[in-house]
C-alpha atoms as a PDB file:
ATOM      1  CA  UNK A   1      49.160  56.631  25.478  1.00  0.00           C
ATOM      2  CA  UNK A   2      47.500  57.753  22.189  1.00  0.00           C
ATOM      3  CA  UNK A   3      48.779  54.242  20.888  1.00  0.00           C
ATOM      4  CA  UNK A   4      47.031  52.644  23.513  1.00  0.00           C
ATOM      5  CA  UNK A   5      44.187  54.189  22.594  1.00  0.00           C
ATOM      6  CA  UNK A   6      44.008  53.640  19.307  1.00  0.00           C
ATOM      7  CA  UNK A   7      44.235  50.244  19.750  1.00  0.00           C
ATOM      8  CA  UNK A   8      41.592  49.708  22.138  1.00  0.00           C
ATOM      9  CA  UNK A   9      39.272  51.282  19.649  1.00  0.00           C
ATOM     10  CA  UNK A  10      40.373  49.108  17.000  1.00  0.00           C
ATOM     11  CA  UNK A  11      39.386  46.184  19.025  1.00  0.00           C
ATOM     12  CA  UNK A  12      35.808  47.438  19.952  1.00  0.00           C
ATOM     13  CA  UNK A  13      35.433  48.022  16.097  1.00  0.00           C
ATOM     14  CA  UNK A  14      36.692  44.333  15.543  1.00  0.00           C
ATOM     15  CA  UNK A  15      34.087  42.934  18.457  1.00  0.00           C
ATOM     16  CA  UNK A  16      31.223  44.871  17.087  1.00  0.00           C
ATOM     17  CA  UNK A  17      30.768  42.511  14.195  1.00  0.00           C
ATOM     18  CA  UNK A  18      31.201  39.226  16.306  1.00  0.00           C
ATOM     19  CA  UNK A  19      28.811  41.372  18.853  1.00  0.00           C
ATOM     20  CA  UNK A  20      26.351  41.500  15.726  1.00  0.00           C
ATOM     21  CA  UNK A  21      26.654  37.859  14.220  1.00  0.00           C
ATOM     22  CA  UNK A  22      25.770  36.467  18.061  1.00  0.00           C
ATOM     23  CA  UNK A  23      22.262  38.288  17.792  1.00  0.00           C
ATOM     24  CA  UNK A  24      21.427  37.851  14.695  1.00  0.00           C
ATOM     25  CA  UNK A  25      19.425  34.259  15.137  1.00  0.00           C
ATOM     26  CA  UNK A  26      17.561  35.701  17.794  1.00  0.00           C
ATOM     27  CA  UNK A  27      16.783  39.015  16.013  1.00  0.00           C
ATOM     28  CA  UNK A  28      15.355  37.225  12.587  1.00  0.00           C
ATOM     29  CA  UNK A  29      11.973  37.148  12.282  1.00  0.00           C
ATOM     30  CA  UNK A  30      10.056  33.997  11.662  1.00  0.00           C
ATOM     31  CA  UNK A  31       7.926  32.889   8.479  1.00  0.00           C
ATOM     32  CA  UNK A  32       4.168  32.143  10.191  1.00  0.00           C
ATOM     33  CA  UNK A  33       3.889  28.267  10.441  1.00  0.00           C
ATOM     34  CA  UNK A  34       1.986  26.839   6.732  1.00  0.00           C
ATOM     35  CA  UNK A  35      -1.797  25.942   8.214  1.00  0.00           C
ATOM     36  CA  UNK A  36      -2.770  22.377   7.456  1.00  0.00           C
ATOM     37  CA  UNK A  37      -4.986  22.055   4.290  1.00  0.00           C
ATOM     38  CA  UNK A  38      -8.548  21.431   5.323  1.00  0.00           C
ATOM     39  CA  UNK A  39      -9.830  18.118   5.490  1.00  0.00           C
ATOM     40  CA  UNK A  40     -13.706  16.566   5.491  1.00  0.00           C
ATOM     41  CA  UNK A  41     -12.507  14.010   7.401  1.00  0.00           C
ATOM     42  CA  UNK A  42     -15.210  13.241  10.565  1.00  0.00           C
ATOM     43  CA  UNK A  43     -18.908  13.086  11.933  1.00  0.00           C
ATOM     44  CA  UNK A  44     -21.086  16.368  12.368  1.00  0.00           C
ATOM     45  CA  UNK A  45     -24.511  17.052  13.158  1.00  0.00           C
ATOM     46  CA  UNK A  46     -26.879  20.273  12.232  1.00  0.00           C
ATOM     47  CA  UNK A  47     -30.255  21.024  11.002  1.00  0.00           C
ATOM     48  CA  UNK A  48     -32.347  22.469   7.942  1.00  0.00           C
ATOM     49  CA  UNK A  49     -35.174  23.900   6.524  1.00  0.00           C
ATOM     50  CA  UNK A  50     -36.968  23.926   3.207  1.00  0.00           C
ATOM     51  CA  UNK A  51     -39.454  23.377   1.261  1.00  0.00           C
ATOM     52  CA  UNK A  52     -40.904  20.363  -1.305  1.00  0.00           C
ATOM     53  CA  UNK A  53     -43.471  19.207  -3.593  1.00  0.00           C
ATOM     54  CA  UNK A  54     -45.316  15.720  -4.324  1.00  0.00           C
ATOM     55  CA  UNK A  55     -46.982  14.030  -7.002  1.00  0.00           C
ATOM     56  CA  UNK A  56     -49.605  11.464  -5.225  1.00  0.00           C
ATOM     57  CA  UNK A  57     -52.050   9.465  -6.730  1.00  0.00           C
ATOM     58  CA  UNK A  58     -54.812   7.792  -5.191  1.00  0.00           C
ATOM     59  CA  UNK A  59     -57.182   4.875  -6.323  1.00  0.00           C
ATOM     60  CA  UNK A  60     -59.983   4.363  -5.922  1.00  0.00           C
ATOM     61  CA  UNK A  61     -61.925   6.734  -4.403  1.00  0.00           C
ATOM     62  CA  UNK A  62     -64.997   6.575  -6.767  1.00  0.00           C
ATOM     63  CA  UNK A  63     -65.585   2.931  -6.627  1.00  0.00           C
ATOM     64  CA  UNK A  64     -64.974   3.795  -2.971  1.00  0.00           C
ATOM     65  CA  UNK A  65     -68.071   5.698  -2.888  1.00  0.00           C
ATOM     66  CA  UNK A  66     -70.493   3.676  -5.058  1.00  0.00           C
ATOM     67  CA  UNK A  67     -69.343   0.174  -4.408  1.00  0.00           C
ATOM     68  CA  UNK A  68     -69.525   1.120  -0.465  1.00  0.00           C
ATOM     69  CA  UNK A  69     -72.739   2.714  -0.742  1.00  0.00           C
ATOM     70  CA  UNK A  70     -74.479   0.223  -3.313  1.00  0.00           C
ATOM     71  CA  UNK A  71     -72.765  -3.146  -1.071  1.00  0.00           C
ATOM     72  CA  UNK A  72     -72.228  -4.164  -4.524  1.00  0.00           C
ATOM     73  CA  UNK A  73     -69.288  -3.349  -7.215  1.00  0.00           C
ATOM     74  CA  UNK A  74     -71.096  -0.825  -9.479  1.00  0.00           C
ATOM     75  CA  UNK A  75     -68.384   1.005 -10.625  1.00  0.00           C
ATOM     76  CA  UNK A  76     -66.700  -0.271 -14.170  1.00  0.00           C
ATOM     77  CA  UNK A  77     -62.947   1.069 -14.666  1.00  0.00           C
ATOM     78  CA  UNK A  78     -60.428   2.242 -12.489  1.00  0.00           C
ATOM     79  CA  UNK A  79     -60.136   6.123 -11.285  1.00  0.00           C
ATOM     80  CA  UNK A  80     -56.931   7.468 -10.125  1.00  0.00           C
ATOM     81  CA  UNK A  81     -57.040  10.932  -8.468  1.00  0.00           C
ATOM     82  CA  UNK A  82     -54.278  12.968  -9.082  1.00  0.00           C
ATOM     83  CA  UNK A  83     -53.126  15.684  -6.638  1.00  0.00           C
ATOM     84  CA  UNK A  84     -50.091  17.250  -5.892  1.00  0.00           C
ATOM     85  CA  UNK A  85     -48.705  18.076  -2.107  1.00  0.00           C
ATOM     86  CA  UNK A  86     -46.774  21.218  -1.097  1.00  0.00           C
ATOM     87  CA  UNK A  87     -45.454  22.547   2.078  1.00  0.00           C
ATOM     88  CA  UNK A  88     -42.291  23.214   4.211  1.00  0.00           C
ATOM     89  CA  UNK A  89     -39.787  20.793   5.625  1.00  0.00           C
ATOM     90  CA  UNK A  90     -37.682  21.631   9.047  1.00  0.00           C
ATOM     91  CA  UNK A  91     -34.971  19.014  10.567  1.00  0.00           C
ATOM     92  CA  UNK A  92     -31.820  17.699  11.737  1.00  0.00           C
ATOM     93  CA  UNK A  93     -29.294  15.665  10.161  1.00  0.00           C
ATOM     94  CA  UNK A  94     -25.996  13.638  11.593  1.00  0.00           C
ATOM     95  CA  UNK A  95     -22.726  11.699   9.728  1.00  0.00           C
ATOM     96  CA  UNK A  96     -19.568  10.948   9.048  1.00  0.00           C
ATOM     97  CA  UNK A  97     -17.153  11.736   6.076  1.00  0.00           C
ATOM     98  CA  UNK A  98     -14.144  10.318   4.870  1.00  0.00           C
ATOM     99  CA  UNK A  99     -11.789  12.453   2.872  1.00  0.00           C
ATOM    100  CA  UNK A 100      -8.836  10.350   0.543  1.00  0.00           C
ATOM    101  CA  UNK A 101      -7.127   9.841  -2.722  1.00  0.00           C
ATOM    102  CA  UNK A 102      -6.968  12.956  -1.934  1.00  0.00           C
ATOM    103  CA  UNK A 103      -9.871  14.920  -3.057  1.00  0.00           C
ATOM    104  CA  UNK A 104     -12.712  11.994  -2.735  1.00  0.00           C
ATOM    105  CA  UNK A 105     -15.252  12.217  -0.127  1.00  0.00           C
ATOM    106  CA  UNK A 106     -17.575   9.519   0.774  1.00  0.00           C
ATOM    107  CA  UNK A 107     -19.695   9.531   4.095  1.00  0.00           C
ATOM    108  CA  UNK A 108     -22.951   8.189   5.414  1.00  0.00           C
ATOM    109  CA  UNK A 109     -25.995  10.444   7.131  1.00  0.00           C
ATOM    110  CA  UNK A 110     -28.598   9.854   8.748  1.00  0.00           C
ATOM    111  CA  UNK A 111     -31.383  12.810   8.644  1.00  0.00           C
ATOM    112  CA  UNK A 112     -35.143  13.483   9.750  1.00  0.00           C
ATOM    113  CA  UNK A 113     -37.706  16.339   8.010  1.00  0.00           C
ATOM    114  CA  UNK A 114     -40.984  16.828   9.622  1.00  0.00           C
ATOM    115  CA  UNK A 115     -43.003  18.295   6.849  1.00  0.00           C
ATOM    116  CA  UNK A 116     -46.207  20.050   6.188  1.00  0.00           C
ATOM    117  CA  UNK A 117     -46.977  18.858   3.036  1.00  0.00           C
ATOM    118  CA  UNK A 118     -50.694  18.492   1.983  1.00  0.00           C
ATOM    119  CA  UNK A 119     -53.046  18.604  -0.788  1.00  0.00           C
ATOM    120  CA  UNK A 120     -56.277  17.783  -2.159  1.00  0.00           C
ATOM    121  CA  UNK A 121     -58.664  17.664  -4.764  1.00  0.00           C
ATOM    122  CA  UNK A 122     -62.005  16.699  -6.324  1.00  0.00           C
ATOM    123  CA  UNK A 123     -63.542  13.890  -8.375  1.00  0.00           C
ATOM    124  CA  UNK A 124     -67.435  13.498  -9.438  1.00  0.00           C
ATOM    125  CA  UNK A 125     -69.003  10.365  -9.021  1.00  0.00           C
ATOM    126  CA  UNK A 126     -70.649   9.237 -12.037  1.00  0.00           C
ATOM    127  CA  UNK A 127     -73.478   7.068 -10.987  1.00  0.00           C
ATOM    128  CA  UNK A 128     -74.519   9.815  -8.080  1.00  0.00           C
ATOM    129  CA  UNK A 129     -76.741  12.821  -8.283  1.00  0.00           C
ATOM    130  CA  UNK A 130     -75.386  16.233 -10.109  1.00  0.00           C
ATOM    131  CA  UNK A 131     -72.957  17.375  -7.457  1.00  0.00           C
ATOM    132  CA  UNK A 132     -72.569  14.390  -5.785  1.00  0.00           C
ATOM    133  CA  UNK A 133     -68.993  14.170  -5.224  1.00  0.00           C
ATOM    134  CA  UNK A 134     -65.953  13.549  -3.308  1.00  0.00           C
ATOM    135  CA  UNK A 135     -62.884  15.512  -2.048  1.00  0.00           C
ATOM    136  CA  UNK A 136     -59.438  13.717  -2.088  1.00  0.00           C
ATOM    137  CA  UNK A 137     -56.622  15.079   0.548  1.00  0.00           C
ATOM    138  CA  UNK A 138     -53.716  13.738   1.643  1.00  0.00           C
ATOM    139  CA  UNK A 139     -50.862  14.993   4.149  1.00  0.00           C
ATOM    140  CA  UNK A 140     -47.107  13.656   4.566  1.00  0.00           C
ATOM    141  CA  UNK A 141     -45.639  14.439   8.049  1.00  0.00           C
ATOM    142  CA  UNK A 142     -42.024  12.967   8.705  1.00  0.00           C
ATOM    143  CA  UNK A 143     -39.511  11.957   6.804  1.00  0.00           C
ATOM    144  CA  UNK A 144     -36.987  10.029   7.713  1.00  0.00           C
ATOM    145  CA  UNK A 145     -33.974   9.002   5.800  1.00  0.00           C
ATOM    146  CA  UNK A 146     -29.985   7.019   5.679  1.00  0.00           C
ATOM    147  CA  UNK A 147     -28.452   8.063   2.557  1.00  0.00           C
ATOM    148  CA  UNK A 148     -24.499   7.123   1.624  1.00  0.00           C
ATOM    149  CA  UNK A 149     -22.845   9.843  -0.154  1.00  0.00           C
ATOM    150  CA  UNK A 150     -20.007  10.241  -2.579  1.00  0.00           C
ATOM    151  CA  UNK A 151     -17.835  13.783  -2.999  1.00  0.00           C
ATOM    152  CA  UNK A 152     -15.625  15.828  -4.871  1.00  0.00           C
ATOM    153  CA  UNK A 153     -13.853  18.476  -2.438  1.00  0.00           C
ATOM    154  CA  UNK A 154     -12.396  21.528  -3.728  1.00  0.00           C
ATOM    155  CA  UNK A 155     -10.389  22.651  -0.452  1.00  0.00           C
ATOM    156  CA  UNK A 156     -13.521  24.092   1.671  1.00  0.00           C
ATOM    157  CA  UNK A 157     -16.312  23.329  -1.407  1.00  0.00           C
ATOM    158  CA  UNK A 158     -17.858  19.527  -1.546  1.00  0.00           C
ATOM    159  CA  UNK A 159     -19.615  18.849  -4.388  1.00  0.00           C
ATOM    160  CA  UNK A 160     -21.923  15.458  -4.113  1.00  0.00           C
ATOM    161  CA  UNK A 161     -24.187  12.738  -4.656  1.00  0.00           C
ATOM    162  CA  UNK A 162     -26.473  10.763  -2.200  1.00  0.00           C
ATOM    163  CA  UNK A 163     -28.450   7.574  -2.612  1.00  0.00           C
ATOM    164  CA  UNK A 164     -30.466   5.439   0.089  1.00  0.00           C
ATOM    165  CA  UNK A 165     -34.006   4.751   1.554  1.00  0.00           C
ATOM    166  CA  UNK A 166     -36.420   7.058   3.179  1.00  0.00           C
ATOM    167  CA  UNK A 167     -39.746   6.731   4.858  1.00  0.00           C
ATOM    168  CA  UNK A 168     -42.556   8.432   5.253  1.00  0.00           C
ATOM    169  CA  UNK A 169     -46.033   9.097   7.784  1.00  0.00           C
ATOM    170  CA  UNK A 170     -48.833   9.596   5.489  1.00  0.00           C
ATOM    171  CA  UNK A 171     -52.093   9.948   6.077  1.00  0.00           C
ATOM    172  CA  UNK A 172     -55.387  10.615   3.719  1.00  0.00           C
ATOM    173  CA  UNK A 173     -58.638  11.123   3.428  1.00  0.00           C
ATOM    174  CA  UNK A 174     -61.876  11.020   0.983  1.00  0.00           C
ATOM    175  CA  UNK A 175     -65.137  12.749   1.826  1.00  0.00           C
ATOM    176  CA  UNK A 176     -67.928  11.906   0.227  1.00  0.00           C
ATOM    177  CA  UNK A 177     -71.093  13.809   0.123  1.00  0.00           C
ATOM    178  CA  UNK A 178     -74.064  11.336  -1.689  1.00  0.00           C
ATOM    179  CA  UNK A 179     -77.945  11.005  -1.985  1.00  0.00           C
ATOM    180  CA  UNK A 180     -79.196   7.719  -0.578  1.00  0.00           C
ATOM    181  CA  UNK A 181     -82.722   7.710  -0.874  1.00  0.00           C
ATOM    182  CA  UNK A 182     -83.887  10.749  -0.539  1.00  0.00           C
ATOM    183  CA  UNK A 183     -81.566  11.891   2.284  1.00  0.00           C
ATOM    184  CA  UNK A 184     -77.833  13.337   2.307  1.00  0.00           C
ATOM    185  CA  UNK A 185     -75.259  11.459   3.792  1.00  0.00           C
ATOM    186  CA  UNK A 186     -71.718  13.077   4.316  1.00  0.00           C
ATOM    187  CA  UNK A 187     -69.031  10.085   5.037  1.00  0.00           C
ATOM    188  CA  UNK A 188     -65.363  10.941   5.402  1.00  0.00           C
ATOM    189  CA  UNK A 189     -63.046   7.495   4.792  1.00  0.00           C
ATOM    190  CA  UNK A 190     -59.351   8.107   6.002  1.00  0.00           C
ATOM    191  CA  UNK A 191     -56.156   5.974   6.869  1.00  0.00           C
ATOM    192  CA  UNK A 192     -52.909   6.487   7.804  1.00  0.00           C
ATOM    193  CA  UNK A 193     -49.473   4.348   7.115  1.00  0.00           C
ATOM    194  CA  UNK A 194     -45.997   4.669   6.951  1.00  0.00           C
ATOM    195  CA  UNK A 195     -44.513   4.356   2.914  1.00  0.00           C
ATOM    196  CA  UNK A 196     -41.083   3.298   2.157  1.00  0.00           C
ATOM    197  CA  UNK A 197     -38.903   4.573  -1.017  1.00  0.00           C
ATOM    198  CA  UNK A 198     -35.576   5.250  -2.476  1.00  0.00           C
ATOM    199  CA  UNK A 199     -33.246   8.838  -2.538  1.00  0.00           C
ATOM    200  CA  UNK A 200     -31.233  10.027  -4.792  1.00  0.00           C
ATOM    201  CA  UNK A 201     -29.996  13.930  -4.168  1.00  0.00           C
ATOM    202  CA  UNK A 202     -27.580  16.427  -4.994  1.00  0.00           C
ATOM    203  CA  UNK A 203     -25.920  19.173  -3.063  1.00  0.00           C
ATOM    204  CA  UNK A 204     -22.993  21.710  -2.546  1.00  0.00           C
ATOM    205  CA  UNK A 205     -21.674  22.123   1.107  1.00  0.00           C
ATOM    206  CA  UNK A 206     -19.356  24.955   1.999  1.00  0.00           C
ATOM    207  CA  UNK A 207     -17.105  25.107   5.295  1.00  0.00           C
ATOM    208  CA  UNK A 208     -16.907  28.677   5.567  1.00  0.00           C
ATOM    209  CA  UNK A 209     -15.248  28.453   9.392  1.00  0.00           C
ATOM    210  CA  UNK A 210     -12.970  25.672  10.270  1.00  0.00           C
ATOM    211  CA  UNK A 211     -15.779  23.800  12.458  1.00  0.00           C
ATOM    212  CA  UNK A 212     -18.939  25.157  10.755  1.00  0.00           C
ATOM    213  CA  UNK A 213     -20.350  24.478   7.120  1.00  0.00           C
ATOM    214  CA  UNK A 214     -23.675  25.273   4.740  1.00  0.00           C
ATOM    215  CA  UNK A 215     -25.078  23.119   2.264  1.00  0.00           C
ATOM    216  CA  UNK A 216     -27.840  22.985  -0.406  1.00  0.00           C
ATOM    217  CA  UNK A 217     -29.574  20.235  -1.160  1.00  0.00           C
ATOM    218  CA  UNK A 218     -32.199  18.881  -3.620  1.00  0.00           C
ATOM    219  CA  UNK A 219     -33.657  15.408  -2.881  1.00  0.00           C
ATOM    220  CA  UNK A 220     -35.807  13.196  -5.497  1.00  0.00           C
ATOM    221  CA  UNK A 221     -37.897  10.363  -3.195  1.00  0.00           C
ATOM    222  CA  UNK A 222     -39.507   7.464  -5.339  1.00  0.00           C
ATOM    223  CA  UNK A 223     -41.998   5.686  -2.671  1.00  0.00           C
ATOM    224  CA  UNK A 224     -43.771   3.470  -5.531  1.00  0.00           C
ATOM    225  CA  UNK A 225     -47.041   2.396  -4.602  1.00  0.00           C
ATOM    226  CA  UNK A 226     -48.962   0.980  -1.757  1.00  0.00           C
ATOM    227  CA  UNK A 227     -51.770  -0.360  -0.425  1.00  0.00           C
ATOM    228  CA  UNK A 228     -53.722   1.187   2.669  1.00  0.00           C
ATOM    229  CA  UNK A 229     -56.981   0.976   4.378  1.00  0.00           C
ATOM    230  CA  UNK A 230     -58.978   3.316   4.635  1.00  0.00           C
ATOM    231  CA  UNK A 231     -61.731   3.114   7.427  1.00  0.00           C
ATOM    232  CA  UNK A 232     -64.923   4.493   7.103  1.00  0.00           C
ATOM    233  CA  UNK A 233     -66.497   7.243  10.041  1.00  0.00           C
ATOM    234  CA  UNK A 234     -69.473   6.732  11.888  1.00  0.00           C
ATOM    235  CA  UNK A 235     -72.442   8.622  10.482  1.00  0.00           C
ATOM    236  CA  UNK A 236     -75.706   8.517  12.452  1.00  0.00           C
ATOM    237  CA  UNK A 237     -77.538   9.165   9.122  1.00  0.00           C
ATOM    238  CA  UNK A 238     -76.433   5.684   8.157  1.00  0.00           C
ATOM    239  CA  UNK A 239     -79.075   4.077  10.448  1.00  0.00           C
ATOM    240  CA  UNK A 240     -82.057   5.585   9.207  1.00  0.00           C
ATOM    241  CA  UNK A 241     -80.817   4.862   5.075  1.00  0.00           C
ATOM    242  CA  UNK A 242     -80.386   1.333   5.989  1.00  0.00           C
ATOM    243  CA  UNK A 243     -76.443   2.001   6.096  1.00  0.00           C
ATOM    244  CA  UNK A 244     -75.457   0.902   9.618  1.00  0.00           C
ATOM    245  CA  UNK A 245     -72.866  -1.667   8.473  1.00  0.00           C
ATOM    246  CA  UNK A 246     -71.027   1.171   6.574  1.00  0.00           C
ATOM    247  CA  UNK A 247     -70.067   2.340  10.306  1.00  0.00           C
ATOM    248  CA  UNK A 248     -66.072   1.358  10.771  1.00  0.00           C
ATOM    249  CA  UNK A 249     -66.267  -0.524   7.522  1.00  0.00           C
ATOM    250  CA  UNK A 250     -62.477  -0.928   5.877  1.00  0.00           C
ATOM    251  CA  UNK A 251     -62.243   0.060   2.618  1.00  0.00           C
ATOM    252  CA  UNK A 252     -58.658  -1.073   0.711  1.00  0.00           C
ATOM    253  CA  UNK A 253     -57.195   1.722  -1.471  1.00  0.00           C
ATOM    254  CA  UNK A 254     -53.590   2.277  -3.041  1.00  0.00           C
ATOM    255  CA  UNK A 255     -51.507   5.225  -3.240  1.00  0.00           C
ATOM    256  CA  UNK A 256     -48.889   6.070  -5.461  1.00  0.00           C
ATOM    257  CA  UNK A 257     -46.214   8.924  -4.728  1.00  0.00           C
ATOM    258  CA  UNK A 258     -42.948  10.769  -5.293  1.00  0.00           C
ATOM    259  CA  UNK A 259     -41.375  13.824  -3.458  1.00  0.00           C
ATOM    260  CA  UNK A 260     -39.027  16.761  -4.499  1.00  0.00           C
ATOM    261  CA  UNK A 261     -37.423  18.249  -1.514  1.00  0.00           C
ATOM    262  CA  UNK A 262     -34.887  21.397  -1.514  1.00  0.00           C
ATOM    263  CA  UNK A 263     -33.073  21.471   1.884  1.00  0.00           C
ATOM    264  CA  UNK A 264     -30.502  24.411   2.719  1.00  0.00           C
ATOM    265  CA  UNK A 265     -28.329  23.494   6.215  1.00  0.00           C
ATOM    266  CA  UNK A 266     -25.532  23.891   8.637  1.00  0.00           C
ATOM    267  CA  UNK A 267     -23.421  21.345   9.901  1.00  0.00           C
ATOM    268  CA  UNK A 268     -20.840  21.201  13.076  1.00  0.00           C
ATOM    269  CA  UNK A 269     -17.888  19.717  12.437  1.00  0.00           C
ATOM    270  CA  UNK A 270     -16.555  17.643  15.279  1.00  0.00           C
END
């Protein structure tokens, strides 16, 4: 009997490492699966705000003025009034990005900033009365643009460089205040057009959740020079100086221009 027991108890003390090797796969625990590296591969869409500065030039409003008010080209030499535009910028922006090779990121956007930049200034006119003079202002509203860009990505930073061509809704103005014999006359000339330019910007985006990313961004727009009209108000002091035909008259002028924009964003990642 006592042999018989000792052997079954042998046996149970043999089975309990077999019992032990049959659980142990289940009873390991597994490593967390390795996430997949983040990529800046796809399209998004998101919105900023900011704020910018201009440097426009406009010529002429002096011979403007005279010339208009003379019906004859009095003025001698060219004046270019120099003013310089601030304000705030608010928008939306959509692309796409490609990420390869495997830390190169190139992409194309597509982007829209109404603005509130404006400005003006003041320029005597030489042949007129003392204080005769007129006041300059101009205003940008909306800024469109399509830019390509070109990236370096470090994991969830991208690091790049833009380029492309951007437009803008301008509109100015020039009001004059002049003697004309004897009597006051205050004329505002103004025109409106659209001006087109090239971009070139810089900016750092972040993704700081896997579908959601911030950027800042500084944009440099070159929109050269351009020739507007400006048109001339109606003034019922122009009948009684012999001025009537000043009424609606079109005046040509030219504008020259660049912009500084910083923009800070978000972006959704699709």
């Amino acid at each position: 009997m006592k042999a018989t027991l000792l052997m079954g108890a042998a046996l149970s003390l043999l089975a309990i490492p077999a019992f032990g090797a049959d659980l142990e796969p289940e009873m390991q625990v597994k490593a967390p699966p390795v996430p997949p590296p983040f990529t800046w591969t796809g399209c998004y869409g998101g919105a900023h705000v900011g704020g910018g500065w201009a440097s426009k030039s406009l010529t002429d409003p002096v011979q403007l003025v005279q010339d208009s008010f003379s019906a004859a080209p009095v003025t001698t030499g060219v004046t270019a009034v120099s003013f310089s535009p601030m304000g705030f910028v608010g928008g939306g922006q959509i692309g796409c990005d490609y990420q390869f090779a495997p830390t190169w990121v190139v992409g194309i956007e597509g982007a829209a900033s109404g603005s509130t930049l404006k400005g003006s200034t003041t320029v005597g006119l030489p042949l007129g009365l003392p204080g005769e003079a007129a006041s300059v202002s101009g205003a940008m509203d909306l800024v469109p643009s399509v830019t390509a860009r070109i990236g370096y990505a470090a994991d969830r930073w991208l690091f790049y460089l833009k380029g492309g061509v951007a437009w803008e809704g301008s509109n100015f103005s020039v009001g004059n205040s002049i003697n004309v014999a004897g009597t006051t006359l205050l004329v505002n000339a103004s025109g409106s057009g659209t001006q087109t330019g090239g971009l070139l910007g810089m900016g750092v985006e972040y993704a700081f959740l896997p579908n959601w990313s911030a950027k800042l961004e500084y944009d440099y727009i070159d929109f050269g020079t351009r020739s507007f009209s400006a048109s001339i108000g109606t003034n019922a002091a122009f009948a009684a100086t012999g001025l009537a035909a000043l009424s609606g008259a079109q005046v040509p002028v030219s504008i020259t221009e660049n912009e500084h924009l910083i923009k800070a964003g978000v972006n959704y990642r699709f």
